[in-house]
N, C-alpha and C. Protein backbone atom coordinates (compact mmCIF):
# COMPACT_ATOMS: atom_id res chain seq x y z
N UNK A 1 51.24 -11.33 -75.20
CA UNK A 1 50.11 -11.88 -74.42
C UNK A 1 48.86 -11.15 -74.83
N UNK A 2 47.70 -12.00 -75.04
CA UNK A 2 46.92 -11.07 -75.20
C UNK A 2 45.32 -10.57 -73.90
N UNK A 3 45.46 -9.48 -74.24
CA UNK A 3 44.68 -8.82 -72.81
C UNK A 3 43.45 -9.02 -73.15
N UNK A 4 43.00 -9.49 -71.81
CA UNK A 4 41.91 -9.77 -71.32
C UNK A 4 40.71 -9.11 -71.63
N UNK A 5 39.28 -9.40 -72.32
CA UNK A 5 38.36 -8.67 -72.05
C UNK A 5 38.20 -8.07 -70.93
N UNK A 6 37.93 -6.20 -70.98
CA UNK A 6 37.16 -5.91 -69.78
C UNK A 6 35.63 -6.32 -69.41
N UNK A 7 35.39 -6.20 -68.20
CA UNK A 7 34.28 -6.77 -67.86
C UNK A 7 33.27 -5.41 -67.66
N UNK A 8 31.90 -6.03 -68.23
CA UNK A 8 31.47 -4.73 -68.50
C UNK A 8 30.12 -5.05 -67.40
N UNK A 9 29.99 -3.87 -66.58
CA UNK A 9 28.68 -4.07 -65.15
C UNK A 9 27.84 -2.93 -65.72
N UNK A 10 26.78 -3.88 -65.76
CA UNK A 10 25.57 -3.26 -66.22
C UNK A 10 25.03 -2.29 -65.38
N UNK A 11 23.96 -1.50 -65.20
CA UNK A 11 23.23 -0.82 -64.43
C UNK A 11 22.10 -1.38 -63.16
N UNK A 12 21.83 -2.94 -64.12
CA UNK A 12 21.63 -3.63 -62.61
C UNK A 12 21.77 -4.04 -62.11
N UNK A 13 23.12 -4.76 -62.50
CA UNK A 13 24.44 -5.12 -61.66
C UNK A 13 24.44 -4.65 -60.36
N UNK A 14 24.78 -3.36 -60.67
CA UNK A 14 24.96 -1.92 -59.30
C UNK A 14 23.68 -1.83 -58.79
N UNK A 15 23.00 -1.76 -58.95
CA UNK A 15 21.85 -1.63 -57.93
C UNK A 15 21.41 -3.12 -57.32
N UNK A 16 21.82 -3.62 -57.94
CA UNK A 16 21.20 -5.57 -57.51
C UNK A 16 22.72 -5.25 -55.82
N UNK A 17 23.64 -5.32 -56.26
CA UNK A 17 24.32 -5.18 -55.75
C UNK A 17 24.46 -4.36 -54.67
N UNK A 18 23.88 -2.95 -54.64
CA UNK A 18 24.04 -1.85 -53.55
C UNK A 18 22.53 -2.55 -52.50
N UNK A 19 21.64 -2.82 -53.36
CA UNK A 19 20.37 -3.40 -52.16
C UNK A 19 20.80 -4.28 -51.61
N UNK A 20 21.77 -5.15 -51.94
CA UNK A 20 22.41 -6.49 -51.24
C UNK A 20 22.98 -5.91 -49.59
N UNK A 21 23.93 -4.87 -50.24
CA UNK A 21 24.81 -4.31 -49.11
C UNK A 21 24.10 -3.71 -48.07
N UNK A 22 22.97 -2.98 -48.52
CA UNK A 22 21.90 -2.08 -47.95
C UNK A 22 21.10 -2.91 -46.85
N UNK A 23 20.69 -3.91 -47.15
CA UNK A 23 20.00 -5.03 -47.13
C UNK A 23 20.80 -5.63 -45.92
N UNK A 24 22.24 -5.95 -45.48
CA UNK A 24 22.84 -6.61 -44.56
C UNK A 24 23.57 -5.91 -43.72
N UNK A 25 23.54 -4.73 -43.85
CA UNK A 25 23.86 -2.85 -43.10
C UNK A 25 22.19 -3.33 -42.15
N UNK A 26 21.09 -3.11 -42.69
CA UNK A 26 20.00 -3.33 -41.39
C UNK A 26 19.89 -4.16 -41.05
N UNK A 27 20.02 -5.38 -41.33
CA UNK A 27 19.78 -6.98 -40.48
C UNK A 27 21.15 -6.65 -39.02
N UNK A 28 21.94 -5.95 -40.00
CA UNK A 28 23.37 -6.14 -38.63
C UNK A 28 23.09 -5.62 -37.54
N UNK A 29 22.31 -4.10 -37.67
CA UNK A 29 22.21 -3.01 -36.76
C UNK A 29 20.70 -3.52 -36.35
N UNK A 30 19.62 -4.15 -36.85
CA UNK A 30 18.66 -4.85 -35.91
C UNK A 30 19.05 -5.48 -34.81
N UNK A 31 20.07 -6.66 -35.35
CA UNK A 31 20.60 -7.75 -34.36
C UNK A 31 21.66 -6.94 -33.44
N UNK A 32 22.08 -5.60 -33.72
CA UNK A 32 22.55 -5.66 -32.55
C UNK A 32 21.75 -5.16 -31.31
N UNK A 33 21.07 -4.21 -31.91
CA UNK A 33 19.82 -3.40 -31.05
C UNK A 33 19.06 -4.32 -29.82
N UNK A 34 18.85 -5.69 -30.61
CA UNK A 34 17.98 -6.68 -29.83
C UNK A 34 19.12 -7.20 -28.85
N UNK A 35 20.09 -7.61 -29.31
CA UNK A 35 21.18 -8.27 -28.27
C UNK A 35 21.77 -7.19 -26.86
N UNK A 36 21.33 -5.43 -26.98
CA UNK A 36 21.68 -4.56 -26.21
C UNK A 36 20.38 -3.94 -25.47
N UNK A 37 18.98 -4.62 -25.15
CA UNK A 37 18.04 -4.22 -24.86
C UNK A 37 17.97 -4.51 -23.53
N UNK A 38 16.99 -3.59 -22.46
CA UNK A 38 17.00 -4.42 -20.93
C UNK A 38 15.80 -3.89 -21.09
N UNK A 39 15.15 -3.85 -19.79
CA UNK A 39 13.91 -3.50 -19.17
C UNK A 39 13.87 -3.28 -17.89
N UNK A 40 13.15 -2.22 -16.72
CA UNK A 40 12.90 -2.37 -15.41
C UNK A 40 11.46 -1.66 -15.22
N UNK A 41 10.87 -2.17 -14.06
CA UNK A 41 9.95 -2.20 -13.82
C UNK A 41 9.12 -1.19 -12.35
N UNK A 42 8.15 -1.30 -12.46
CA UNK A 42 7.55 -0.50 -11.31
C UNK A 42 6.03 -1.00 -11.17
N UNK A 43 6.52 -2.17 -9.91
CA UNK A 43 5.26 -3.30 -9.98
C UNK A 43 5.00 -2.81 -8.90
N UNK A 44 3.51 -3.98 -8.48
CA UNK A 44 2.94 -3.88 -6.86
C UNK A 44 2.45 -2.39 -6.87
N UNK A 45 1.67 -2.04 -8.01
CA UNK A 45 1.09 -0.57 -7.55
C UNK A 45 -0.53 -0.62 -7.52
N UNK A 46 -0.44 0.02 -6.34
CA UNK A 46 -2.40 0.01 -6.31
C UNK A 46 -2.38 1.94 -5.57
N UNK A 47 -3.96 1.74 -5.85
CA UNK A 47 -4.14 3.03 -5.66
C UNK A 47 -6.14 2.62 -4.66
N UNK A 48 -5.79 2.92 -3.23
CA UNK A 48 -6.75 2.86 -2.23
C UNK A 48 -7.67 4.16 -1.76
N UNK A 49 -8.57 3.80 -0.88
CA UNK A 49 -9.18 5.06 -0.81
C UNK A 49 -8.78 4.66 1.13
N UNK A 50 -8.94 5.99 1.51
CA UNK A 50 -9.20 5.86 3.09
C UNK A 50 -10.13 5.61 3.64
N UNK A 51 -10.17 5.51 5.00
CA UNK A 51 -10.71 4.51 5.42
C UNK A 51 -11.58 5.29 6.76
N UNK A 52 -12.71 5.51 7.19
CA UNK A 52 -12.71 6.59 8.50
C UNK A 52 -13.81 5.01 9.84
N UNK A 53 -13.61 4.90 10.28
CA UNK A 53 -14.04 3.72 11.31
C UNK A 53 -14.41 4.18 12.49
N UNK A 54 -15.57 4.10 13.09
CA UNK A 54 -15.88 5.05 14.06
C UNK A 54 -16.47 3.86 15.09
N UNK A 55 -16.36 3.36 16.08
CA UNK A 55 -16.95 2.44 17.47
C UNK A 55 -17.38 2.63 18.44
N UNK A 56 -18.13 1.90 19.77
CA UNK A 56 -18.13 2.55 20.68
C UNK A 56 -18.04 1.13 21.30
N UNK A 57 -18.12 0.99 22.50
CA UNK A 57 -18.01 -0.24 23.77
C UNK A 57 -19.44 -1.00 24.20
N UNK A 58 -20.89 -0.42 23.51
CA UNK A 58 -22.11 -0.59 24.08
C UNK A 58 -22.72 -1.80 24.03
N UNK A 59 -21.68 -2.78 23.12
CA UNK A 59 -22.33 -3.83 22.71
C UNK A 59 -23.51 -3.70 22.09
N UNK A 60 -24.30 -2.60 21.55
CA UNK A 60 -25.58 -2.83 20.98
C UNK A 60 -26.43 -2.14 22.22
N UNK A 61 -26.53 -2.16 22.83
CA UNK A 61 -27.28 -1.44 24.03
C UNK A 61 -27.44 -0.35 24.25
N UNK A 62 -28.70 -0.03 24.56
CA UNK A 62 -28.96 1.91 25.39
C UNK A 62 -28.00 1.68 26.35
N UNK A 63 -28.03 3.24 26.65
CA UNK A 63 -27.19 3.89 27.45
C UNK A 63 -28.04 3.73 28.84
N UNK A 64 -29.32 4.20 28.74
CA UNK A 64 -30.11 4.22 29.62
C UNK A 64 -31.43 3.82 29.64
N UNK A 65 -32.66 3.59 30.13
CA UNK A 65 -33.76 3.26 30.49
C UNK A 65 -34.26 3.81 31.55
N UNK A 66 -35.02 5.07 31.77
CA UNK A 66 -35.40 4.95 33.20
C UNK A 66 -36.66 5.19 32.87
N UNK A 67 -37.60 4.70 34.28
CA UNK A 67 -38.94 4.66 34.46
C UNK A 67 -38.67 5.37 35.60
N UNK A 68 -40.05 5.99 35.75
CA UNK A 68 -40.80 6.56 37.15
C UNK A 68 -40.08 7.36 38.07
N UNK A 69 -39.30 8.14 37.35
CA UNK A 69 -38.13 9.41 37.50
C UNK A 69 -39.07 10.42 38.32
N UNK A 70 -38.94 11.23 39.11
CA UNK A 70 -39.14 12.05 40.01
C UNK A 70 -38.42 13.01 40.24
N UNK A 71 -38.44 14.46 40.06
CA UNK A 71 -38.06 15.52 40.66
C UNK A 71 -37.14 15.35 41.96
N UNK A 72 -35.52 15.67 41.81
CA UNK A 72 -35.34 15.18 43.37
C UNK A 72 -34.58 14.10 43.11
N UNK A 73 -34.66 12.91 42.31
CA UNK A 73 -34.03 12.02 42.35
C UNK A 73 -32.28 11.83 42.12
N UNK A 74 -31.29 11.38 42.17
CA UNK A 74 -30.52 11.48 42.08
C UNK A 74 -29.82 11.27 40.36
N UNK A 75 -29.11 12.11 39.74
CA UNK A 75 -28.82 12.63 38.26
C UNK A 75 -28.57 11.10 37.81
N UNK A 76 -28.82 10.50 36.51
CA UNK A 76 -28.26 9.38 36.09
C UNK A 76 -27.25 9.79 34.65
N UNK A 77 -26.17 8.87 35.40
CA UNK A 77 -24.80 9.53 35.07
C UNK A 77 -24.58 7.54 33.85
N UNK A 78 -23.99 7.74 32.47
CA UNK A 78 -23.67 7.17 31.50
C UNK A 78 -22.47 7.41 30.97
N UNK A 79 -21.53 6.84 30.54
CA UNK A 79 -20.29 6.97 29.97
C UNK A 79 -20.30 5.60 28.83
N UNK A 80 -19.84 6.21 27.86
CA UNK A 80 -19.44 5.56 26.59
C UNK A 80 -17.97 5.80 26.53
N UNK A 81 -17.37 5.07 25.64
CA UNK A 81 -15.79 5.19 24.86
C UNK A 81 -16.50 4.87 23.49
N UNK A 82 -15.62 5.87 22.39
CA UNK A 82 -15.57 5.99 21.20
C UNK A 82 -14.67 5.69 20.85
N UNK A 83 -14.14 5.06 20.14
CA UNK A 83 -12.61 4.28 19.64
C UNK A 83 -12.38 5.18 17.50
N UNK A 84 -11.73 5.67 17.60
CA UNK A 84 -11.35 5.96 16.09
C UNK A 84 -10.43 5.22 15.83
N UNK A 85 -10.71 4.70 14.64
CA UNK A 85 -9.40 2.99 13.92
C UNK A 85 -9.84 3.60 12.22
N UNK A 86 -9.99 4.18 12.12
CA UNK A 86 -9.75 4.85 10.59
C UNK A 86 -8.35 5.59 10.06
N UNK A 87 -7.98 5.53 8.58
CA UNK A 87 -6.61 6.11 8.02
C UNK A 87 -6.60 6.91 7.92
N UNK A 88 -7.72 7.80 7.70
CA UNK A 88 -7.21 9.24 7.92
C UNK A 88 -7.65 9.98 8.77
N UNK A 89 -6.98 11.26 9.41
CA UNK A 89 -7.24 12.25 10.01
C UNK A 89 -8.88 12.81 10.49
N UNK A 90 -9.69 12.59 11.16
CA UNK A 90 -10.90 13.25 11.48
C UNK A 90 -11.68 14.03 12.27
N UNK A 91 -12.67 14.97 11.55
CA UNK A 91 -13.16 15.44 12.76
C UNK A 91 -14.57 14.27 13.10
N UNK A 92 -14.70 14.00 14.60
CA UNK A 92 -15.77 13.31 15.09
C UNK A 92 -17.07 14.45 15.97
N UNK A 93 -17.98 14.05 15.89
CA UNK A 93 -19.34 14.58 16.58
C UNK A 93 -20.39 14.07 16.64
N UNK A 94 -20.71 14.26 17.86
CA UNK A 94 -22.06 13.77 18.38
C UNK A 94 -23.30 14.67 18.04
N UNK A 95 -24.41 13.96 17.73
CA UNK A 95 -25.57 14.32 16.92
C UNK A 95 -26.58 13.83 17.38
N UNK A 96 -27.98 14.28 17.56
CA UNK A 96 -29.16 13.37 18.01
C UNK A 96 -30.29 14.33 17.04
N UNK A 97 -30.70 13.36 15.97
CA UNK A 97 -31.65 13.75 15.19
C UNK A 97 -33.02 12.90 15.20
N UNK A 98 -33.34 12.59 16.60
CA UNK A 98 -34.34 11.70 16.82
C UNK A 98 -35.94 12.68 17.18
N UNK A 99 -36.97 12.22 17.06
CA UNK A 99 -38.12 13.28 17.24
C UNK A 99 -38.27 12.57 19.00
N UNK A 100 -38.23 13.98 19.75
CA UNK A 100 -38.97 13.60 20.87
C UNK A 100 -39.98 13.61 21.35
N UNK A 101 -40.32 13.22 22.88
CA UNK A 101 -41.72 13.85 23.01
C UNK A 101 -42.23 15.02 24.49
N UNK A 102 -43.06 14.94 24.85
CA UNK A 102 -43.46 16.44 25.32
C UNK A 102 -42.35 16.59 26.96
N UNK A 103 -41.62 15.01 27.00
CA UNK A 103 -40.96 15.33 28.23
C UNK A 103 -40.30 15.72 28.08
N UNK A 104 -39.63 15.88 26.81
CA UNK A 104 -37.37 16.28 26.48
C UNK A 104 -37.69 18.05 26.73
N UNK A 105 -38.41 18.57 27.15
CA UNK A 105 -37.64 20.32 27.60
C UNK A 105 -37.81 20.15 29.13
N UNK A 106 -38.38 18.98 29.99
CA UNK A 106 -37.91 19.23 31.20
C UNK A 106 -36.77 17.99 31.97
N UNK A 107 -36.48 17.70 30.94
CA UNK A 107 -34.88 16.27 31.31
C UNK A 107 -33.39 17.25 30.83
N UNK A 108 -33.07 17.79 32.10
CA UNK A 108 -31.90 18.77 32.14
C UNK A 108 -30.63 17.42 31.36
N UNK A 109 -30.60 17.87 31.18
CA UNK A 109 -28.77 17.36 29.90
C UNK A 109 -27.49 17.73 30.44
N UNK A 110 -26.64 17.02 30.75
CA UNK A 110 -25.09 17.46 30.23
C UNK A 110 -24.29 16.56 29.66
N UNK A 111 -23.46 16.98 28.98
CA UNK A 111 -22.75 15.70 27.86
C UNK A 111 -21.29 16.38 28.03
N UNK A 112 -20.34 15.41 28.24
CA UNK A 112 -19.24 15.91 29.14
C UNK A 112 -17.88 14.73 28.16
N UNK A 113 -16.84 15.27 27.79
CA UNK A 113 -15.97 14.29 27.13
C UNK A 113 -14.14 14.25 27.90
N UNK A 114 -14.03 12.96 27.66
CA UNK A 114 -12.85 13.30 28.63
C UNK A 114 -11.87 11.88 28.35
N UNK A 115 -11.62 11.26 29.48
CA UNK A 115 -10.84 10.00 29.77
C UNK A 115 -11.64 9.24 30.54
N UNK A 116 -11.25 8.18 30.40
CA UNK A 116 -11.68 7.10 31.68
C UNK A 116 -10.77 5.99 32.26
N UNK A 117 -9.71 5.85 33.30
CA UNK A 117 -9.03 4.36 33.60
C UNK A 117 -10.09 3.46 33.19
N UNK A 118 -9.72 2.33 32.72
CA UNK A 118 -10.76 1.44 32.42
C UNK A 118 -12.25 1.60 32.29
N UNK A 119 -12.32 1.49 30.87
CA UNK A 119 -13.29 2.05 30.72
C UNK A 119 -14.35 0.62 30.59
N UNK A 120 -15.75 0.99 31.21
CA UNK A 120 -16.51 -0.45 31.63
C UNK A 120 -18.15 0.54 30.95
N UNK A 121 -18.76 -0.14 29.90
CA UNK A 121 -19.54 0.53 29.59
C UNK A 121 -20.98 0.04 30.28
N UNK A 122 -21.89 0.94 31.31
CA UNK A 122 -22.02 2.38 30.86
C UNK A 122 -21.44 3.03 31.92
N UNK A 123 -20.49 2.04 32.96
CA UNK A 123 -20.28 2.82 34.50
C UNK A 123 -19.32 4.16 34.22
N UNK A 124 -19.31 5.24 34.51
CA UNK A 124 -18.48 6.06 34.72
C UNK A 124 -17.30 6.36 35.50
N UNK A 125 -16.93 5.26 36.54
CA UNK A 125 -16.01 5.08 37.91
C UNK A 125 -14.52 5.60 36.95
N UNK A 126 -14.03 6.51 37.40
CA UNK A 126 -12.74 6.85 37.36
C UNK A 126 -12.71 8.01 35.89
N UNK A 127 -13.88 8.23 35.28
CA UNK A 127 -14.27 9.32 34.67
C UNK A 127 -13.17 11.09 34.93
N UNK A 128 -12.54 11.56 33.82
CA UNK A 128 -11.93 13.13 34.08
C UNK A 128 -12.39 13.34 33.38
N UNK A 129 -13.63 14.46 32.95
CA UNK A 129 -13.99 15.52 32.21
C UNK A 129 -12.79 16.52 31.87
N UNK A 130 -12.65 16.54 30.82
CA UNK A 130 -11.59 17.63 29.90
C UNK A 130 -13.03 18.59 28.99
N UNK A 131 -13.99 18.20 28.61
CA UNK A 131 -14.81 19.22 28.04
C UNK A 131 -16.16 19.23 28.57
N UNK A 132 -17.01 19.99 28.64
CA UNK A 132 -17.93 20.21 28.68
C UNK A 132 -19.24 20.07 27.11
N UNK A 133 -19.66 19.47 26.72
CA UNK A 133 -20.08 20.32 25.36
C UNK A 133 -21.18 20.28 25.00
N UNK A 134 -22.09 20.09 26.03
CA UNK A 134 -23.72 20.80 26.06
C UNK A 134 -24.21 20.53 27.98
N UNK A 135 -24.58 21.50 28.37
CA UNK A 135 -25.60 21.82 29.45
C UNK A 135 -26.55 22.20 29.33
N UNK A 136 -28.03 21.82 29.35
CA UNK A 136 -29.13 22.38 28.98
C UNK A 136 -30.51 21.22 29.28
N UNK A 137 -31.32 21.22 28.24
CA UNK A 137 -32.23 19.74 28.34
C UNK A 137 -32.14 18.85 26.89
N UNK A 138 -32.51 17.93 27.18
CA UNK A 138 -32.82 17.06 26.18
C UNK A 138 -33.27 17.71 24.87
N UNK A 139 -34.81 18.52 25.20
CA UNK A 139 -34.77 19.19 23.67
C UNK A 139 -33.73 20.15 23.44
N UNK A 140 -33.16 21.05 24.33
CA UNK A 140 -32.39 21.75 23.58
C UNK A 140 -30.92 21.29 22.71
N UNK A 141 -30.44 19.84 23.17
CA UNK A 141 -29.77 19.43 22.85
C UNK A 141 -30.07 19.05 21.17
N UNK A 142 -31.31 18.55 21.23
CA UNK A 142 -32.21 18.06 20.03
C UNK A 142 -32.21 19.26 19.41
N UNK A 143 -32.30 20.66 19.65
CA UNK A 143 -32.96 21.78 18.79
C UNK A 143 -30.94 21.83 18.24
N UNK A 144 -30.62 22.10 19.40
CA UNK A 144 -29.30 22.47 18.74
C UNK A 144 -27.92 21.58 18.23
N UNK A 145 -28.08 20.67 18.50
CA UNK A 145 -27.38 19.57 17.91
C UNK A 145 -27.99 18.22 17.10
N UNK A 146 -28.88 18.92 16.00
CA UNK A 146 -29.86 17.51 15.42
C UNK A 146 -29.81 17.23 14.17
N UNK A 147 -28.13 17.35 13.89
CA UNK A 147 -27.89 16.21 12.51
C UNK A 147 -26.64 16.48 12.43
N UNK A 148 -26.51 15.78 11.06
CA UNK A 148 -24.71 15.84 10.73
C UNK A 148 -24.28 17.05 10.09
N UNK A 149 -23.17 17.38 10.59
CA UNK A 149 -22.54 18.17 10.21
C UNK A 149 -22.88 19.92 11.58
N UNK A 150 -23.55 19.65 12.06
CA UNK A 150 -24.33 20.31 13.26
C UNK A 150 -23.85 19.82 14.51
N UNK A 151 -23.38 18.20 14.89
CA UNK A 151 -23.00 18.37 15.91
C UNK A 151 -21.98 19.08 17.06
N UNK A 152 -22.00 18.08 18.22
CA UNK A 152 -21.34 19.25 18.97
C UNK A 152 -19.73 18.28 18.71
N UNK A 153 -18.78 18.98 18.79
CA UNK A 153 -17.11 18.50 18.37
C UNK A 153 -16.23 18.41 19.41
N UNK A 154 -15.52 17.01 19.82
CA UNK A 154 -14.91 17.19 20.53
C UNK A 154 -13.67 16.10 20.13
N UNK A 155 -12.43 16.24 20.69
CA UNK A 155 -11.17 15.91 20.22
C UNK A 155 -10.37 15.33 21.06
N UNK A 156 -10.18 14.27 21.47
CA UNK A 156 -8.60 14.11 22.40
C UNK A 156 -7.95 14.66 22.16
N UNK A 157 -7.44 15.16 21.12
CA UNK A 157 -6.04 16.02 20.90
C UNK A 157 -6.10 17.60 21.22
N UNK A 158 -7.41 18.04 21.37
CA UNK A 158 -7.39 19.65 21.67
C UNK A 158 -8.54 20.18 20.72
N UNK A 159 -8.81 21.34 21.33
CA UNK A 159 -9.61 22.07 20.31
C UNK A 159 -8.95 22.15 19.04
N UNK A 160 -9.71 21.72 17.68
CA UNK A 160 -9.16 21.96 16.19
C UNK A 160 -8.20 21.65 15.75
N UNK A 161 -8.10 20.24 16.53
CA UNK A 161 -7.30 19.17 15.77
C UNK A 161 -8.00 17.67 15.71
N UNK A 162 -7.38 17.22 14.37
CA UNK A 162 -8.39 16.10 14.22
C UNK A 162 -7.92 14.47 14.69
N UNK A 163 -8.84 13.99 15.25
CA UNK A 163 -8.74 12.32 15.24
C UNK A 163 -7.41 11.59 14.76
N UNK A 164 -6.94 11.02 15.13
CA UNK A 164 -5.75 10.27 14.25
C UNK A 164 -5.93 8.54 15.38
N UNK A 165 -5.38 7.98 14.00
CA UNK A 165 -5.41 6.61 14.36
C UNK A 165 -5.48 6.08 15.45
N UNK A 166 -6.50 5.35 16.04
CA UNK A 166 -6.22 4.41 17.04
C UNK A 166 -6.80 5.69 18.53
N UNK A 167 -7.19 6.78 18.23
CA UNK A 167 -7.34 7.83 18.97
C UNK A 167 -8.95 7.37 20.10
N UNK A 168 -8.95 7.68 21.18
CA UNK A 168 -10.35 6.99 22.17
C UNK A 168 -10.52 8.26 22.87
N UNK A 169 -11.81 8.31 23.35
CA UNK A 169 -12.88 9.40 23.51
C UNK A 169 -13.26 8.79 24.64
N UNK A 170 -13.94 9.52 26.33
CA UNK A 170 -15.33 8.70 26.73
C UNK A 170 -16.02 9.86 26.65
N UNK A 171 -17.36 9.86 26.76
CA UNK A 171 -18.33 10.77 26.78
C UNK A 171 -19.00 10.85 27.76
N UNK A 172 -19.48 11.43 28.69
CA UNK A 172 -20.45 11.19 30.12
C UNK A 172 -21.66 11.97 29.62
N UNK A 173 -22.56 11.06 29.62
CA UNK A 173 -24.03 11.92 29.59
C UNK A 173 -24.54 11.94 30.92
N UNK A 174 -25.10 12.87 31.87
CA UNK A 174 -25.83 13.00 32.66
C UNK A 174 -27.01 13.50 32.45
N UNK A 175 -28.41 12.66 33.07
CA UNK A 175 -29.36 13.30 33.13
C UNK A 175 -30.23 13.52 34.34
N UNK A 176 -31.07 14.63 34.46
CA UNK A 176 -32.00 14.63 35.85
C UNK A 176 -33.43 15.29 35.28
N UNK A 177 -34.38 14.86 36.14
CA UNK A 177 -35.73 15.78 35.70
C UNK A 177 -35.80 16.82 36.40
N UNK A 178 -36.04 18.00 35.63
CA UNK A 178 -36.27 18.95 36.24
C UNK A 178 -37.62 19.07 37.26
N UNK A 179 -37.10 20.11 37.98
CA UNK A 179 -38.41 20.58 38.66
C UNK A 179 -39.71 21.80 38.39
N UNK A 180 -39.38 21.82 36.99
CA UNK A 180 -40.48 22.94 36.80
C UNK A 180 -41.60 22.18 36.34
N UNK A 181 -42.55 22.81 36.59
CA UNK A 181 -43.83 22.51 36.64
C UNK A 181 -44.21 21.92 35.18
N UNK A 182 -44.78 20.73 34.76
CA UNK A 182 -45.10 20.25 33.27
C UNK A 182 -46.88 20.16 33.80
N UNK A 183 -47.61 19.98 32.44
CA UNK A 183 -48.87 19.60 32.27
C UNK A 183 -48.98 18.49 32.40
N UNK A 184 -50.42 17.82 32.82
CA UNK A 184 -50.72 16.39 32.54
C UNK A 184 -50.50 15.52 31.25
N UNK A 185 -49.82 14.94 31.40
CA UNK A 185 -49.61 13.98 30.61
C UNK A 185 -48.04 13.94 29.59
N UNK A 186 -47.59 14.97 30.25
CA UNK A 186 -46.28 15.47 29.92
C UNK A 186 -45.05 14.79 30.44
N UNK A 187 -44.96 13.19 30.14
CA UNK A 187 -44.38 11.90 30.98
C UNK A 187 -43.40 11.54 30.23
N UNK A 188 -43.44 11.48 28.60
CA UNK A 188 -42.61 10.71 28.08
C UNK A 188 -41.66 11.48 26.82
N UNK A 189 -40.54 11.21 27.34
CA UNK A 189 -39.43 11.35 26.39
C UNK A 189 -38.94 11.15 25.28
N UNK A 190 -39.69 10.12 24.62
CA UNK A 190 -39.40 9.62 23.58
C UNK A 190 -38.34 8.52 23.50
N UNK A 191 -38.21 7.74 22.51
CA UNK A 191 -37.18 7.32 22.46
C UNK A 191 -35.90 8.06 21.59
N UNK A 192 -34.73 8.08 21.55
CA UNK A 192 -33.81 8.55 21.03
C UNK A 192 -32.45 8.10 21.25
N UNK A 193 -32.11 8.44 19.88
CA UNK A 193 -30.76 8.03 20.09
C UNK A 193 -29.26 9.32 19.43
N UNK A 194 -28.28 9.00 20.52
CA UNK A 194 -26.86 9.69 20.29
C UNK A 194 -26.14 9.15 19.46
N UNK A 195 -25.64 9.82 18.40
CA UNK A 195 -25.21 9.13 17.02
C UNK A 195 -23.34 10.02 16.76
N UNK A 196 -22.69 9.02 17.04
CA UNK A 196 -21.65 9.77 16.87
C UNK A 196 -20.78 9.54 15.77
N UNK A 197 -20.27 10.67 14.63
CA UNK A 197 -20.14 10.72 13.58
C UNK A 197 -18.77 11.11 13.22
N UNK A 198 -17.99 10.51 12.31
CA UNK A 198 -16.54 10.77 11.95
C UNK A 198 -16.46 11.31 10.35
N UNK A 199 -15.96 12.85 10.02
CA UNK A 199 -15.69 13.03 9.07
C UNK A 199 -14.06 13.22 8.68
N UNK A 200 -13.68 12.45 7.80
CA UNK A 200 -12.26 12.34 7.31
C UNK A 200 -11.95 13.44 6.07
N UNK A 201 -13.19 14.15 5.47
CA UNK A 201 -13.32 14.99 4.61
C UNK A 201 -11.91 16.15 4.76
């Protein structure tokens, strides 16, 4: 019998050949990679700021008005509620940075914070004082409590703790004219206003 030519493989035979193999080694291990893939997620994300909300019951209205006040007369007594509805934690204070005039050092002051059963703004009926937090007059209230960060501080929850949600205040202002002697023309008070302030800082 006679034997067969051997078959003779060139040099690029083998390499035509090994890129082939090479070549269907990564298509395999792509396709499997893709067929073994998942994913999970971490949706619905936001990022807010807080919120500090400070109210009172006045509808828009002074507290008070009086004319033709007299030495002697009987004290006029005001109550507010302050409502805190803000997210975070606060300290609140009352502030009066208003310019007065030559009557506010003889209109005696007290500003008084507490509870009230039903609270009816500006009546005070059923009023408990828990603080005291100025006795004095009108200007001194003005000299010493006349802006932010200056006022006077007071808390439902206690001395040096702060405001929390949904937290209510009333405040009783009382006022009377004094009896010390003023100059002519030493009648008017000015107008002004009590500004009460919530820091969440």
């Amino acid at each position: 019998m006679k034997a067969s030519p051997a078959t003779r493989v060139t040099p690029v035979k083998v390499l035509g050949t090994l890129a082939a193999v090479t070549l269907v080694g990564v298509l395999g291990v792509a396709g499997t990679t893709a067929a073994l893939s998942d994913t999970t997620d971490s949706n619905a994300n936001e990022f807010d700021a807080g919120e500090v909300t400070l109210a009172d019951n006045d509808s828009g209205t002074f507290m008070y008005d009086v004319d033709n006040a007299e030495a002697g007369d009987a004290p006029v007594e005001r109550c507010i509620q302050i409502s805190y509805t803000g997210t975070r934690d606060s300290t609140v204070e009352l502030y009066m940075d208003s310019t007065l005039d030559t009557l506010a050092p003889y209109v005696d002051l007290r500003v008084e914070a507490g509870t009230q059963t039903s609270p009816s703004f500006p009546n005070c009926t059923g009023f408990t004082a828990a603080a005291t937090l100025y006795d004095g007059t009108l200007a001194g209230f003005r000299a010493a409590h006349g802006a932010a960060g200056g006022g006077a501080v007071f808390s439902p929850r206690g001395v040096g703790n702060p405001w929390q949600p949904d937290d209510t205040a009333v405040y009783r202002v009382t006022l009377e004219l004094s009896t010390d002697t003023r100059l002519p023309g030493e009648n008017f008070s000015g107008a002004h206003t009590y500004t009460w302030r919530a820091d969440g800082a």
